[in-house]
Protein backbone atom coordinates (compact mmCIF):
# COMPACT_ATOMS: atom_id res chain seq x y z
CA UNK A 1 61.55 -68.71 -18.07
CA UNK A 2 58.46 -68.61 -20.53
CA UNK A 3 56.27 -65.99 -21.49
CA UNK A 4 53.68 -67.56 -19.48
CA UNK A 5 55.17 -68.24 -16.15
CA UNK A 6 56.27 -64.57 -16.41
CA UNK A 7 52.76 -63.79 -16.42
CA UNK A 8 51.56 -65.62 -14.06
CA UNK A 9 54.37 -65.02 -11.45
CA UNK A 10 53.50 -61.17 -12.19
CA UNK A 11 49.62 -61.82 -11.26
CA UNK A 12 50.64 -63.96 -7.93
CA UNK A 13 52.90 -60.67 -7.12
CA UNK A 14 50.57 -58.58 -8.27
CA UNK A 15 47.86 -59.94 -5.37
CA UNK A 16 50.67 -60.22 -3.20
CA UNK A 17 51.59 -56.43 -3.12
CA UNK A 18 47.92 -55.64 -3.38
CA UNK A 19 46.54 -57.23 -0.34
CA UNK A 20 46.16 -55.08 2.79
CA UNK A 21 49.25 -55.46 4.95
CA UNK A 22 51.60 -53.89 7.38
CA UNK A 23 53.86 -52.67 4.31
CA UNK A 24 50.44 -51.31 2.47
CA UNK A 25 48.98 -49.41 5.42
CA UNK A 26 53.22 -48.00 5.92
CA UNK A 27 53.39 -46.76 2.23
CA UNK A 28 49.97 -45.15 2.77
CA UNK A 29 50.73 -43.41 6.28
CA UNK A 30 53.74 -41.94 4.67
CA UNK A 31 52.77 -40.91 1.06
CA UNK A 32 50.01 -39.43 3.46
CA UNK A 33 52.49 -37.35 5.65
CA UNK A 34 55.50 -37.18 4.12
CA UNK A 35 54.05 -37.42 -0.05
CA UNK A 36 54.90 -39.38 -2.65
CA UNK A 37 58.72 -38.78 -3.11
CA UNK A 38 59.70 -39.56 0.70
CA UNK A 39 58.23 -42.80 0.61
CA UNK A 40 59.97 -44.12 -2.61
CA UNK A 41 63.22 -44.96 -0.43
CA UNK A 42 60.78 -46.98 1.85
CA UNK A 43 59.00 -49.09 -1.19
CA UNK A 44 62.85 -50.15 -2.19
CA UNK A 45 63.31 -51.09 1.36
CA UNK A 46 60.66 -53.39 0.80
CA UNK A 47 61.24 -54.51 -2.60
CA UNK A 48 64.91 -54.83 -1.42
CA UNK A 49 63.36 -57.69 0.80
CA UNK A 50 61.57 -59.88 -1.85
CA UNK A 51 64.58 -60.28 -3.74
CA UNK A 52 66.93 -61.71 -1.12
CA UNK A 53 64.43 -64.15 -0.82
CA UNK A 54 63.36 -64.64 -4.23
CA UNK A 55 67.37 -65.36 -4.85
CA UNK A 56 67.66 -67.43 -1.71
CA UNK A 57 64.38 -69.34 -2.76
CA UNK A 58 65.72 -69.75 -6.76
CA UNK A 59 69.33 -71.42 -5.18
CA UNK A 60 67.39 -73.73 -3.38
CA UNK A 61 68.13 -72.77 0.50
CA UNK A 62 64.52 -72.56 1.72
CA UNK A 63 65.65 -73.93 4.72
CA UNK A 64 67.61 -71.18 5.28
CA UNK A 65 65.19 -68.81 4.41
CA UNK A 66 63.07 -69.32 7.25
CA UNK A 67 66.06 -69.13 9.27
CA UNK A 68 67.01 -65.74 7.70
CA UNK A 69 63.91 -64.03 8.36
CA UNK A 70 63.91 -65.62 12.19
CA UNK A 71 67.62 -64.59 12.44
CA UNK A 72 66.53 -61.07 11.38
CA UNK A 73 64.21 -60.86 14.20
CA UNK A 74 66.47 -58.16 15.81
CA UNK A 75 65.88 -55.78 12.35
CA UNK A 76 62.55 -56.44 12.10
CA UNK A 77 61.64 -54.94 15.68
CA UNK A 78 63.94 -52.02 14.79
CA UNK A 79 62.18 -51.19 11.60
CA UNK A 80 58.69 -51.74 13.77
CA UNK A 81 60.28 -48.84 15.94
CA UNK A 82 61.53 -46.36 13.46
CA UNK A 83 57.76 -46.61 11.98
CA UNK A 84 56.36 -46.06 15.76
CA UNK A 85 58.80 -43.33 16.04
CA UNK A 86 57.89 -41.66 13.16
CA UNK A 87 54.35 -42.04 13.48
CA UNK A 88 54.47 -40.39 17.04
CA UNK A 89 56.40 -37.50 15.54
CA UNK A 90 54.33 -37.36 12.63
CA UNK A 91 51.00 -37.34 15.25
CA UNK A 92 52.99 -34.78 17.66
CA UNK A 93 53.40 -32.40 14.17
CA UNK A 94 49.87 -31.86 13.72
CA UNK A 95 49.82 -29.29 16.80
CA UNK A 96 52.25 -27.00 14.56
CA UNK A 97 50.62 -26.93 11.84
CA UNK A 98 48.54 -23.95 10.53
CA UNK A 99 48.77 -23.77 7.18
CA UNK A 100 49.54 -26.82 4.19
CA UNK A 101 50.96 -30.05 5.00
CA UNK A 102 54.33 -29.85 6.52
CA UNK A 103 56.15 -32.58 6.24
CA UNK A 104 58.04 -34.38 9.00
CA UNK A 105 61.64 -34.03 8.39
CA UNK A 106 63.98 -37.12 7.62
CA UNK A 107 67.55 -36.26 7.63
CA UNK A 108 68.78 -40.34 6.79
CA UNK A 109 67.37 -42.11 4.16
CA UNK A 110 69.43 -44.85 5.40
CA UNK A 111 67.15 -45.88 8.43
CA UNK A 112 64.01 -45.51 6.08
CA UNK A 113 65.45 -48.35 3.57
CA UNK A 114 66.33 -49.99 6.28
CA UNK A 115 62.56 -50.05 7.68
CA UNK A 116 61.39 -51.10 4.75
CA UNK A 117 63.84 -53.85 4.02
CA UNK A 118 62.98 -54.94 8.13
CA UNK A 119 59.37 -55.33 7.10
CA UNK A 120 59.47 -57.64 4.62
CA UNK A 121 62.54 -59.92 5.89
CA UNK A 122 60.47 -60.32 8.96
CA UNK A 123 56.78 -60.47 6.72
CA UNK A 124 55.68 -64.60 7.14
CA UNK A 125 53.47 -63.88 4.16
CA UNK A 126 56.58 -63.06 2.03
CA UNK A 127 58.91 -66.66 3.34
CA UNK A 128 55.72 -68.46 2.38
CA UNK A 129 55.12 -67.40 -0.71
CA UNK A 130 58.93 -66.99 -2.00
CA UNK A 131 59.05 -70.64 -0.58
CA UNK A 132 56.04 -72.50 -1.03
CA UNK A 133 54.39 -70.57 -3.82
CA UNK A 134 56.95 -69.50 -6.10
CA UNK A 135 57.96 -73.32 -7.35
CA UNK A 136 54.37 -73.19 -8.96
CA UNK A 137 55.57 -70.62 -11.60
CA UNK A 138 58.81 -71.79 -12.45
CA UNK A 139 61.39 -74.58 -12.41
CA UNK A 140 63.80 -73.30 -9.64
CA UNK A 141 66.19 -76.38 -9.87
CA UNK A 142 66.31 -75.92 -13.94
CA UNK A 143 66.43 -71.64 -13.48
CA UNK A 144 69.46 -70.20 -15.26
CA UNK A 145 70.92 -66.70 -14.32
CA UNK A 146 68.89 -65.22 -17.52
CA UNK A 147 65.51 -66.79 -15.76
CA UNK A 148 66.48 -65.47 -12.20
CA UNK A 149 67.24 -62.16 -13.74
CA UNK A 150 63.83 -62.54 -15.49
CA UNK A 151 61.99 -63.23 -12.75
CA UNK A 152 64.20 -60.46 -10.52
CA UNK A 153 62.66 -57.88 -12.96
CA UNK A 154 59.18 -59.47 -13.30
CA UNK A 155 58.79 -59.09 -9.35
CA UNK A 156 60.63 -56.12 -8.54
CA UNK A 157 58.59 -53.73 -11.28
CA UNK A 158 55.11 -55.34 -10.21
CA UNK A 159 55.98 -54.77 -6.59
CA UNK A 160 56.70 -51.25 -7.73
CA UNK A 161 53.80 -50.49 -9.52
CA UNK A 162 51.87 -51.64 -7.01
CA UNK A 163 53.11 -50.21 -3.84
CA UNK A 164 54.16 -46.85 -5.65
CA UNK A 165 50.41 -47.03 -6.83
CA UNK A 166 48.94 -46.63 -3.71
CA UNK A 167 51.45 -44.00 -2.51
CA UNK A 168 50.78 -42.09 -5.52
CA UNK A 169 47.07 -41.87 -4.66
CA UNK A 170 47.81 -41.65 -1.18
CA UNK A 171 49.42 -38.27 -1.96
CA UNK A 172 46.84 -36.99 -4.04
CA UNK A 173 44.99 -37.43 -1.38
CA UNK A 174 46.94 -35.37 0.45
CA UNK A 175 46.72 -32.64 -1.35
CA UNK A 176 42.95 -32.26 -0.81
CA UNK A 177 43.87 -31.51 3.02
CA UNK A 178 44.06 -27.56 2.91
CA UNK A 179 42.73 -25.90 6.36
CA UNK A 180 44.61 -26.48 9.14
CA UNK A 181 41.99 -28.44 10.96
CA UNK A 182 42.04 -31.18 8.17
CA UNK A 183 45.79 -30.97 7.80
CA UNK A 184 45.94 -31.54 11.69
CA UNK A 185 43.48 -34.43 11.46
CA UNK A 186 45.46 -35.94 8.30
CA UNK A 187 49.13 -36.04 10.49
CA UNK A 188 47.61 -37.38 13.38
CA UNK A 189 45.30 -39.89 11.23
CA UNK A 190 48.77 -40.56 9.24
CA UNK A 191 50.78 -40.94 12.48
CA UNK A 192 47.94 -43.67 13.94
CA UNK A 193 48.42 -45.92 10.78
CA UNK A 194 52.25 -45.48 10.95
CA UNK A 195 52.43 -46.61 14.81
CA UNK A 196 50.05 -49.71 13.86
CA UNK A 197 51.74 -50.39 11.25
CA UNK A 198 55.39 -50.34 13.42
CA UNK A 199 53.46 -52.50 16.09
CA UNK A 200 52.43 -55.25 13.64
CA UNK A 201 55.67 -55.27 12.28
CA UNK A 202 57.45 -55.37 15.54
CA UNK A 203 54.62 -57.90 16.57
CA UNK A 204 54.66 -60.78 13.21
């Protein structure tokens, strides 16, 4: 893989991660409830997701691909859930609180990778561009390991920049939330992007 496909398949993920999505609006909700470390097990859900299908999409089984995120249907709506669920508990929070941000506890990091991982197998925009986009950077049928491992850390460190980015600033944000009538208004502002969020994964 050249120095200049690496580029530009860094750009293309770059604008990928960076457009507005389900998985954007998640990250923010929970940076914005939970801060910045509790939703780092979520972004390597998602990440998690782009690189079964960037491998399945380098070996050549597009095809199966699209099957794999249909087949994954089942996930998808749970992960849709788990965000619903923890939005409404994150909304239902904001009547406790009276002073700071209090976090709403997780006691499996499990179910939140799993989320994560849900939303992007079950993402449209991530089948087409692993499988219709992703030829136009590289050569998958000439790809050695080296290039997929390349390409594996190319993707995966954008998409963390990226999506850590805006949970970074997301819990900055946070922080700015002091009396308890903001704090209440940030959970149950939080908790409304987490249950859209859930629905449109549930709902792709």
């Amino acid at each position: 893989m050249s120095i200049e496909s690496a580029i530009a398949l860094a750009i293309a993920t770059f604008i990928l991660a960076a457009t507005p999505g389900p998985a954007v609006f998640a990250i923010v909700a929970r940076a914005l409830a939970l801060g910045f470390r509790s939703t780092m097990t979520f972004i390597f859900g998602v990440i998690a997701g782009d690189m079964v299908y960037l491998v399945m999409a380098a070996y050549g089984l597009s095809v199966l691909a699209t099957q794999y995120a249909a087949a994954f249907g089942v996930l998808k709506i749970l992960g849709g859930a788990y965000l619903i669920y923890l939005g409404i508990q994150t909304w239902r929070s904001a009547k406790y609180v009276e002073t700071g941000v209090l976090p709403v506890p997780e006691k499996r990091g499990g179910r939140t990778f799993l989320s994560g991982l849900a939303l992007t197998l079950g993402n449209p925009k991530a089948v087409v561009f692993y499988v219709a986009f992703l030829p136009a950077f590289m050569d998958l049928e000439a790809l050695s390991l080296t290039g997929l491992a390349v390409a594996s850390v190319v993707v995966s460190v954008t998409l963390f920049a990226v999506l850590a980015g805006f949970a970074l600033m997301a819990a900055r944000a946070r922080e700015m939330f002091r009396t308890p009538r903001a704090v209440r208004n940030l959970h149950r502002g939080a908790g409304g992007l987490m249950v859209g969020a859930g629905g449109a994964v549930a709902a792709s």
